[in-house]
N, C-alpha and C. Protein backbone atom coordinates (compact mmCIF):
# COMPACT_ATOMS: atom_id res chain seq x y z
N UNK A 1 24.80 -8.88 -19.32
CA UNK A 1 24.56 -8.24 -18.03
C UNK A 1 23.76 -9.19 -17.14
N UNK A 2 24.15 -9.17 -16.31
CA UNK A 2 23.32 -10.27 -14.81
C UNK A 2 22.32 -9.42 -14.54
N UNK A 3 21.28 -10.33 -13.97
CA UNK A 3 20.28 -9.75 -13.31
C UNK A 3 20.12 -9.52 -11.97
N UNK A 4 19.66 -8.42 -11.92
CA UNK A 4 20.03 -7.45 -10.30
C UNK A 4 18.87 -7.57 -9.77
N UNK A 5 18.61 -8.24 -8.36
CA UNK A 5 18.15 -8.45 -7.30
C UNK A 5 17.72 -7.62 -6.23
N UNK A 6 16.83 -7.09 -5.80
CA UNK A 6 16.77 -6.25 -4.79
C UNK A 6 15.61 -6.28 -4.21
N UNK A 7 15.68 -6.60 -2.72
CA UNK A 7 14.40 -6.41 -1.96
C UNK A 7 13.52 -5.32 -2.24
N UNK A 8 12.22 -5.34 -2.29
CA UNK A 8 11.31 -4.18 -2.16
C UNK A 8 11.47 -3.15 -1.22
N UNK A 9 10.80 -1.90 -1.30
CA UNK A 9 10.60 -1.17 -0.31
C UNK A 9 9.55 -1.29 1.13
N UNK A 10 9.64 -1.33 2.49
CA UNK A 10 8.56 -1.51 3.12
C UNK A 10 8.14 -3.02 3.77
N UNK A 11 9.03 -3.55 3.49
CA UNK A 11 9.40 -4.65 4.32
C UNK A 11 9.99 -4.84 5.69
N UNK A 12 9.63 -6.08 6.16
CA UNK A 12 9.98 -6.40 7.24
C UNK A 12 10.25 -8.01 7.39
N UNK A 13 11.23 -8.42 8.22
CA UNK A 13 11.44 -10.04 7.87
C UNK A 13 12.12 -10.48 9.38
N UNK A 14 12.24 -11.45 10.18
CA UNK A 14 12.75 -11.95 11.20
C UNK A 14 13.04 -13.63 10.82
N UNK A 15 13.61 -14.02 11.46
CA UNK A 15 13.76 -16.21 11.05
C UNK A 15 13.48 -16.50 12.52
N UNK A 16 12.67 -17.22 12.38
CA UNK A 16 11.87 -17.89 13.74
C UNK A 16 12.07 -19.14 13.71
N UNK A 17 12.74 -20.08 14.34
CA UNK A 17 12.71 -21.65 14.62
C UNK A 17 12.95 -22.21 13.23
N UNK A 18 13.78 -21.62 12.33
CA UNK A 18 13.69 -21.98 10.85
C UNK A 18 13.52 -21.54 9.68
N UNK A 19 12.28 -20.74 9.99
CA UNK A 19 11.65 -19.99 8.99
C UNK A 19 11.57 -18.59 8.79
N UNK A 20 11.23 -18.66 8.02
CA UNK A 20 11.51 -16.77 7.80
C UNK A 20 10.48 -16.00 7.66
N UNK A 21 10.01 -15.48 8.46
CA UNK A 21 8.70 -14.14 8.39
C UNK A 21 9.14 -13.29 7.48
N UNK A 22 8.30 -13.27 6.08
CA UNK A 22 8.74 -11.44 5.68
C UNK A 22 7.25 -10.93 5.72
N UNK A 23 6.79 -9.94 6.43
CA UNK A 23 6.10 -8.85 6.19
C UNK A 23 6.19 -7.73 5.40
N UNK A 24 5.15 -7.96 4.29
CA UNK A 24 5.10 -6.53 3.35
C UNK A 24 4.17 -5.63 4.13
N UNK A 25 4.28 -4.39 4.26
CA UNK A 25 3.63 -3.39 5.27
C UNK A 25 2.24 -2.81 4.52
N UNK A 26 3.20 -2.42 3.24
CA UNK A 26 2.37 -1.95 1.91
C UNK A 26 0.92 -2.60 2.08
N UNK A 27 1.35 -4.33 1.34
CA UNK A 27 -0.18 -4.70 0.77
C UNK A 27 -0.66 -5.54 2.39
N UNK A 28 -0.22 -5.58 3.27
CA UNK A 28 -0.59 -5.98 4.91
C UNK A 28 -0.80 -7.43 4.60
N UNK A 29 0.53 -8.10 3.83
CA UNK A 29 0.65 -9.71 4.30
C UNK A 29 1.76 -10.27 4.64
N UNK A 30 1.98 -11.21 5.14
CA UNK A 30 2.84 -11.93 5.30
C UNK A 30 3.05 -13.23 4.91
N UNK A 31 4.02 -13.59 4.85
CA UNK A 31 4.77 -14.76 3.93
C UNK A 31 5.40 -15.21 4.81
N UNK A 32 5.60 -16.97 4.54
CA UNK A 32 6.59 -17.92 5.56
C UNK A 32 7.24 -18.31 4.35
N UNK A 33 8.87 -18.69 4.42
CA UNK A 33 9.60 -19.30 3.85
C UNK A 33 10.38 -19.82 4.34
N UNK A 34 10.67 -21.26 3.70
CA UNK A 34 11.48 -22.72 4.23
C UNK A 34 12.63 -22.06 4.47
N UNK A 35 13.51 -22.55 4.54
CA UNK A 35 14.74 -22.44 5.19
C UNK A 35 15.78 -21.92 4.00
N UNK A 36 15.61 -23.27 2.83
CA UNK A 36 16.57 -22.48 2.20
C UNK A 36 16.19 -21.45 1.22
N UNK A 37 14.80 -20.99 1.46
CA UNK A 37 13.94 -19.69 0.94
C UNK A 37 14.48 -18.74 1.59
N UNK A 38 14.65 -18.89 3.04
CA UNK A 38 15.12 -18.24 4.16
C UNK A 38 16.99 -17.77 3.68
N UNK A 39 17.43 -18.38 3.61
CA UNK A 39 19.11 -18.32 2.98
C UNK A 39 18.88 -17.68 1.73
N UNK A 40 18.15 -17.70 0.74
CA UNK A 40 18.17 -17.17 -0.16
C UNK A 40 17.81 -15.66 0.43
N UNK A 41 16.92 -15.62 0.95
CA UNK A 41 16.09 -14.52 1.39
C UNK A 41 17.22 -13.38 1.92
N UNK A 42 18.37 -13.73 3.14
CA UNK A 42 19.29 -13.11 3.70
C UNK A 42 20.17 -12.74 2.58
N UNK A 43 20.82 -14.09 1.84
CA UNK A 43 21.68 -13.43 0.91
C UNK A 43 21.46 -12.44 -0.32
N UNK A 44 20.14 -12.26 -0.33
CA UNK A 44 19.54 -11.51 -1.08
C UNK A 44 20.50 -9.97 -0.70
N UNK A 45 20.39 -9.78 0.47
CA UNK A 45 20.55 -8.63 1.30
C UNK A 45 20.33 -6.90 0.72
N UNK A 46 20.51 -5.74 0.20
CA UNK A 46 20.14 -5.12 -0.12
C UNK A 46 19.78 -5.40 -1.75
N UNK A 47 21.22 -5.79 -2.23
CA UNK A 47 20.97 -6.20 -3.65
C UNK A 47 22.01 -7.14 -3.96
N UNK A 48 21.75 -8.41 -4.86
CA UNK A 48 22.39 -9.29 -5.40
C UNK A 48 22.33 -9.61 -6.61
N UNK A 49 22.92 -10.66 -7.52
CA UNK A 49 22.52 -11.15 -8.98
C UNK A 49 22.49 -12.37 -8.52
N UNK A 50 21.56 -12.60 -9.92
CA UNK A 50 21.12 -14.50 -9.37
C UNK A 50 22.49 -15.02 -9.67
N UNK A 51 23.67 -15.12 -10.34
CA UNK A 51 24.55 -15.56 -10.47
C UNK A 51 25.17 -16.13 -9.04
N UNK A 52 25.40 -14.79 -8.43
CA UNK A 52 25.30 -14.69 -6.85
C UNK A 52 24.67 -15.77 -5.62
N UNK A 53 23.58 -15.89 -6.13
CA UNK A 53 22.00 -16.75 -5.71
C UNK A 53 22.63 -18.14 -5.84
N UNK A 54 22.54 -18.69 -7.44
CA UNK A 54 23.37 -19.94 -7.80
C UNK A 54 23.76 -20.64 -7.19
N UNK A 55 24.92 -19.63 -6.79
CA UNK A 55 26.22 -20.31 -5.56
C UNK A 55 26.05 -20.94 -4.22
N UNK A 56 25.26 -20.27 -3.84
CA UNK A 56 24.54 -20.31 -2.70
C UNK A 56 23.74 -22.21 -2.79
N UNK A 57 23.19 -22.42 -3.32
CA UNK A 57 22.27 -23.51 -3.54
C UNK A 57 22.99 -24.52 -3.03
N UNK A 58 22.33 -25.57 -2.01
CA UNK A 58 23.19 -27.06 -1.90
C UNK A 58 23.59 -28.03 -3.58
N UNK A 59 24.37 -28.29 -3.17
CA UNK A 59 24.73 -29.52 -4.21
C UNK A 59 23.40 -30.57 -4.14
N UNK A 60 23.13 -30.66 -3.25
CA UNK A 60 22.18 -32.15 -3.30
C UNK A 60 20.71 -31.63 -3.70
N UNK A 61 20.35 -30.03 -4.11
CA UNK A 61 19.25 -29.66 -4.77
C UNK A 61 19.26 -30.02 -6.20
N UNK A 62 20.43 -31.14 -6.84
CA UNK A 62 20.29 -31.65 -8.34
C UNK A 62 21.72 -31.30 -8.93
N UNK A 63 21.11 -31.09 -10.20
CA UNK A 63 21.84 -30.46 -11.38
C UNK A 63 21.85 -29.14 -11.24
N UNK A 64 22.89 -28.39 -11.86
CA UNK A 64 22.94 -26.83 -12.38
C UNK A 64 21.79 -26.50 -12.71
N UNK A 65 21.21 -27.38 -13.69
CA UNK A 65 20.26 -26.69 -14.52
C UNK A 65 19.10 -26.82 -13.37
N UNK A 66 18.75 -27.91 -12.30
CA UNK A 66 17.36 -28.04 -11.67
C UNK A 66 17.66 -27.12 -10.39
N UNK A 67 19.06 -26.53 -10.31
CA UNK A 67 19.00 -25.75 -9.17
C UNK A 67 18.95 -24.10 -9.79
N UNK A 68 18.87 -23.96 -11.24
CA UNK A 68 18.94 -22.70 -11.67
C UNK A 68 16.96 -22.32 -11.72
N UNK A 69 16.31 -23.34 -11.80
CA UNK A 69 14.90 -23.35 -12.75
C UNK A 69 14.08 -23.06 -10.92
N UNK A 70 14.90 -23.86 -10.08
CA UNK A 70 14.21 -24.21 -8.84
C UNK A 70 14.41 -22.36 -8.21
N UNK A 71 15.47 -21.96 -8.28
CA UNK A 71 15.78 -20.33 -7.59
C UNK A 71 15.01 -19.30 -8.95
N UNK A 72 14.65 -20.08 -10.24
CA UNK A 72 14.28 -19.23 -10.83
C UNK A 72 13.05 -18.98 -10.53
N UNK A 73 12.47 -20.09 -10.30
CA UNK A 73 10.51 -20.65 -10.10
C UNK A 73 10.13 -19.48 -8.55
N UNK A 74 11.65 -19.29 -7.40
CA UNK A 74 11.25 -19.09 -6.22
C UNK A 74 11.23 -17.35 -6.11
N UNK A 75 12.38 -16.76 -6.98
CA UNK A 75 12.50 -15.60 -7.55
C UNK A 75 10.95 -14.82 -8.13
N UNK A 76 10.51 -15.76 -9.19
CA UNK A 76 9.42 -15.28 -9.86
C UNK A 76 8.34 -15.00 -8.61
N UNK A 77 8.19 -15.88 -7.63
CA UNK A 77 7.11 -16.27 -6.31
C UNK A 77 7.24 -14.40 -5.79
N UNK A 78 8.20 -14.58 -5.25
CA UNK A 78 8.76 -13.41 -4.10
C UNK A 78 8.69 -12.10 -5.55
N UNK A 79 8.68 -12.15 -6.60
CA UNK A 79 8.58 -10.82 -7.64
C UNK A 79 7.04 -10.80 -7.41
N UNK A 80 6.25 -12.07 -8.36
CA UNK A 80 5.14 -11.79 -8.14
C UNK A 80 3.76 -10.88 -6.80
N UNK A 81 4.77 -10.94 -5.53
CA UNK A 81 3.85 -11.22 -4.77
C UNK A 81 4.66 -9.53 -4.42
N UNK A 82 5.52 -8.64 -5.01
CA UNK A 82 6.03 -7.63 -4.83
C UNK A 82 7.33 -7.66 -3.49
N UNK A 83 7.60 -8.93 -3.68
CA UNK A 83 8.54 -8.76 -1.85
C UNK A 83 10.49 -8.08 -2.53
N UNK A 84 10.13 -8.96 -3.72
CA UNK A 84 11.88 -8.04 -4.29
C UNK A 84 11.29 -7.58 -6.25
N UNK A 85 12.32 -6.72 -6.32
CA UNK A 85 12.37 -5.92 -7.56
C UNK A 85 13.69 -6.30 -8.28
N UNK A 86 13.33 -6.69 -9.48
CA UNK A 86 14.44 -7.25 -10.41
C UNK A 86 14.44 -6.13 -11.74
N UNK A 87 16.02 -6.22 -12.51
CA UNK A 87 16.12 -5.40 -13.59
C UNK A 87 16.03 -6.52 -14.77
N UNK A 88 15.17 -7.44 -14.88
CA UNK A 88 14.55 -8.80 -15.47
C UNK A 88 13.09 -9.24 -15.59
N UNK A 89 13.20 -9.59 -16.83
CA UNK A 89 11.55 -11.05 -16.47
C UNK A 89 11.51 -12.00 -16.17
N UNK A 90 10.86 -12.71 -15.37
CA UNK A 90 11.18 -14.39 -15.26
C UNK A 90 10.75 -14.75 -16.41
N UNK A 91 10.84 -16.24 -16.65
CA UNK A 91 9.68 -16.81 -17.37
C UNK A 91 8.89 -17.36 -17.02
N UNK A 92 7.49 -17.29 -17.99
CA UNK A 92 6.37 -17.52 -17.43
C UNK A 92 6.04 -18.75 -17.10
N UNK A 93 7.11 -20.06 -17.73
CA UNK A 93 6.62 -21.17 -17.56
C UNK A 93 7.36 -21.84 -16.76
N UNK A 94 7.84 -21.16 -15.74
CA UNK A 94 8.66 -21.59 -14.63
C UNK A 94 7.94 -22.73 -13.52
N UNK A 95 8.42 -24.19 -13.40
CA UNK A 95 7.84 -24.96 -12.62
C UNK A 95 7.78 -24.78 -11.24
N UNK A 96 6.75 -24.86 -10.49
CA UNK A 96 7.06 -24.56 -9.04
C UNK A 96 7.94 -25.71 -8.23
N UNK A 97 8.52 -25.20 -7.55
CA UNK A 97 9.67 -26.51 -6.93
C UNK A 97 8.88 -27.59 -6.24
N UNK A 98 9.88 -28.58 -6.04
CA UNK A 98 9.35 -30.15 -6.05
C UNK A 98 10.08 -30.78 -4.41
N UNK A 99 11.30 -30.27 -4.58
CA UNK A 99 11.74 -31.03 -3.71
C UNK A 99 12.46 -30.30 -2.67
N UNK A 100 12.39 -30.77 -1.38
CA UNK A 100 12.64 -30.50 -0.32
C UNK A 100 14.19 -29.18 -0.27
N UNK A 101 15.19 -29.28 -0.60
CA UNK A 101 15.85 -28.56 -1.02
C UNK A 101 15.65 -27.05 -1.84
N UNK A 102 14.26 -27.45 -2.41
CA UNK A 102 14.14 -25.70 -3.04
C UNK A 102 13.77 -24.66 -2.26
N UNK A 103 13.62 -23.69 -2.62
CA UNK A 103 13.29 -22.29 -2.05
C UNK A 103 12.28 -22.61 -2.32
N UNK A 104 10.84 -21.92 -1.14
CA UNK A 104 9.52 -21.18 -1.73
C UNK A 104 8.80 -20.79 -0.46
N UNK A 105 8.13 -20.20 -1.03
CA UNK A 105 7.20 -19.37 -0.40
C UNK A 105 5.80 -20.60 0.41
N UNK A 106 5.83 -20.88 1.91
CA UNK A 106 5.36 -22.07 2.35
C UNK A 106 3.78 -21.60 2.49
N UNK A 107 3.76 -20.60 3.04
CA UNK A 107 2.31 -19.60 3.00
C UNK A 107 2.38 -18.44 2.91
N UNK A 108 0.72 -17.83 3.14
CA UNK A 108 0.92 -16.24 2.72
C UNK A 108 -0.46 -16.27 3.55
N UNK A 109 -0.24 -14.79 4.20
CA UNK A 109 -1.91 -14.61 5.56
C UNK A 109 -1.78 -13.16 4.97
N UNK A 110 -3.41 -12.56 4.99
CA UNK A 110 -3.46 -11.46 4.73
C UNK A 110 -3.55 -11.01 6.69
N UNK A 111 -2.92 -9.56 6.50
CA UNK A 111 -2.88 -8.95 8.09
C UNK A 111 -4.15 -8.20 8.19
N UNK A 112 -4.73 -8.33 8.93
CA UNK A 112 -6.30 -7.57 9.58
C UNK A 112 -6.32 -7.98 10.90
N UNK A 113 -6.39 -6.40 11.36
CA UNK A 113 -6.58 -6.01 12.86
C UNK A 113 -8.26 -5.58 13.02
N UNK A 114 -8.80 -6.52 14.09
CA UNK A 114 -9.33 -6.82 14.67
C UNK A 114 -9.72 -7.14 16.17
N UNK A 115 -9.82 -6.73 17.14
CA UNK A 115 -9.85 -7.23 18.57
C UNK A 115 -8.85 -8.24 18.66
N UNK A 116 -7.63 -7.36 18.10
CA UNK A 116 -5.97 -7.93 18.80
C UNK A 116 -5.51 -8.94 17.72
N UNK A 117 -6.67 -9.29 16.94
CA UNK A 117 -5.81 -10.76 16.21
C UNK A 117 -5.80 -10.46 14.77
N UNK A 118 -5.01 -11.51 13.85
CA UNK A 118 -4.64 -11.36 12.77
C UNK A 118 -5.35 -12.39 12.28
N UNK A 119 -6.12 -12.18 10.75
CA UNK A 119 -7.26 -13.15 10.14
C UNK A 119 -6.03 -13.66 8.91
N UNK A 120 -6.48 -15.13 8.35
CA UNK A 120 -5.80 -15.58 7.65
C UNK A 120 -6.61 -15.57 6.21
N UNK A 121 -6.00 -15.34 5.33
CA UNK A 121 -6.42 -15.09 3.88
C UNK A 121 -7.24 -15.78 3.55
N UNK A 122 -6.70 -17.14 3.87
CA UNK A 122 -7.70 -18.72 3.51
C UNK A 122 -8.32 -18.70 4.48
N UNK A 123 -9.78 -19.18 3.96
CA UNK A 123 -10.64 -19.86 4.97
C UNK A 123 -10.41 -21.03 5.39
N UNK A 124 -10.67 -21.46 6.95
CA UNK A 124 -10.55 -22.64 7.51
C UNK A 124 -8.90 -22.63 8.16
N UNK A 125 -7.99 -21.52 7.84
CA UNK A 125 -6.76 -21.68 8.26
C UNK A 125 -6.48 -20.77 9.49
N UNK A 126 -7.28 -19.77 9.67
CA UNK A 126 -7.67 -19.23 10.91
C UNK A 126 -9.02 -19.32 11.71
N UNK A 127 -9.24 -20.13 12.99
CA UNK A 127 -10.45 -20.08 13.72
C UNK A 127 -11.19 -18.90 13.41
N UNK A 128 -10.64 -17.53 14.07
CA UNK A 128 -10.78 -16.48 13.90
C UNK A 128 -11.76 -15.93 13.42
N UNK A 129 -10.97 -16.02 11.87
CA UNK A 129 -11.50 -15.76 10.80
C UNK A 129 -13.33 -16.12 10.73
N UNK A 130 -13.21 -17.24 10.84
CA UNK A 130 -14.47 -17.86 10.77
C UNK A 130 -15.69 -17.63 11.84
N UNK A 131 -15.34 -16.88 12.81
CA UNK A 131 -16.27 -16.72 13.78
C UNK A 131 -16.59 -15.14 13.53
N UNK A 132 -15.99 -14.54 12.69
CA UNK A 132 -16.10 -12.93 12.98
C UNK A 132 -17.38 -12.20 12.35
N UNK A 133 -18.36 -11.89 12.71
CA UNK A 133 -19.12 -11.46 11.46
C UNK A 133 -18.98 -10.52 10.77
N UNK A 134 -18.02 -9.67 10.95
CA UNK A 134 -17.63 -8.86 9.30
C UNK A 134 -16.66 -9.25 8.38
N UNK A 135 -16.64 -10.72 8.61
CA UNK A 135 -15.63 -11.74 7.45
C UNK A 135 -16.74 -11.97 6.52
């Protein structure tokens, strides 16, 4: 049996100049993903199997095997962080991708409203953040 793919509940996602916004509403963050994170991300669409996924991948992301480990590593990212729900486990010793061609997850901002603006998870990656005194 293949493993079945499916976005979470409570999401939200747009592609901006490349990249792909998904907003989880739930835990109030957001995520940027590269482009072909972004392609993965669409063809995902309600529900898919990674078999499905596979296909999808450029040729010039390697071998079978470095383009199966690279969607596997990007899969586990987007499970971990609750953005899709699988009828699977990854494995745990999945390498994070290397090269320009893989899927992943480029950042992640936690959402907090504040006098209009949104604070970033990491320190030093929002001004903001750093000036507010209930940070």
């Amino acid at each position: 049996m293949e493993m079945q793919i499916t976005r979470a509940s409570g999401l939200a996602w747009r592609t901006v100049g490349g990249e792909t916004i998904v907003i989880h509403l739930a835990n109030k963050m957001m995520y940027g993903l590269n482009k072909p994170g972004g392609r993965i991300w669409e063809a995902i669409g309600d529900s898919t199997t990674f078999e499905n996924l596979v296909r999808l991948l450029p040729r010039e992301a390697g071998t079978e095997d470095i383009m199966r480990r690279s969607l596997e590593s990007f899969l586990a990212g987007l499970a971990r962080e609750g953005l899709i729900v699988t009828d699977a486990e990854f494995q745990q010793d999945v390498e994070e991708p290397v090269g320009p061609a893989d899927p992943r997850i480029t950042w992640r901002e936690e959402i907090r409203r504040f006098a209009g603006a949104s604070c970033a998870k990491y320190p030093g990656v929002s001004t903001i953040c750093s000036t507010n005194p209930e940070q």
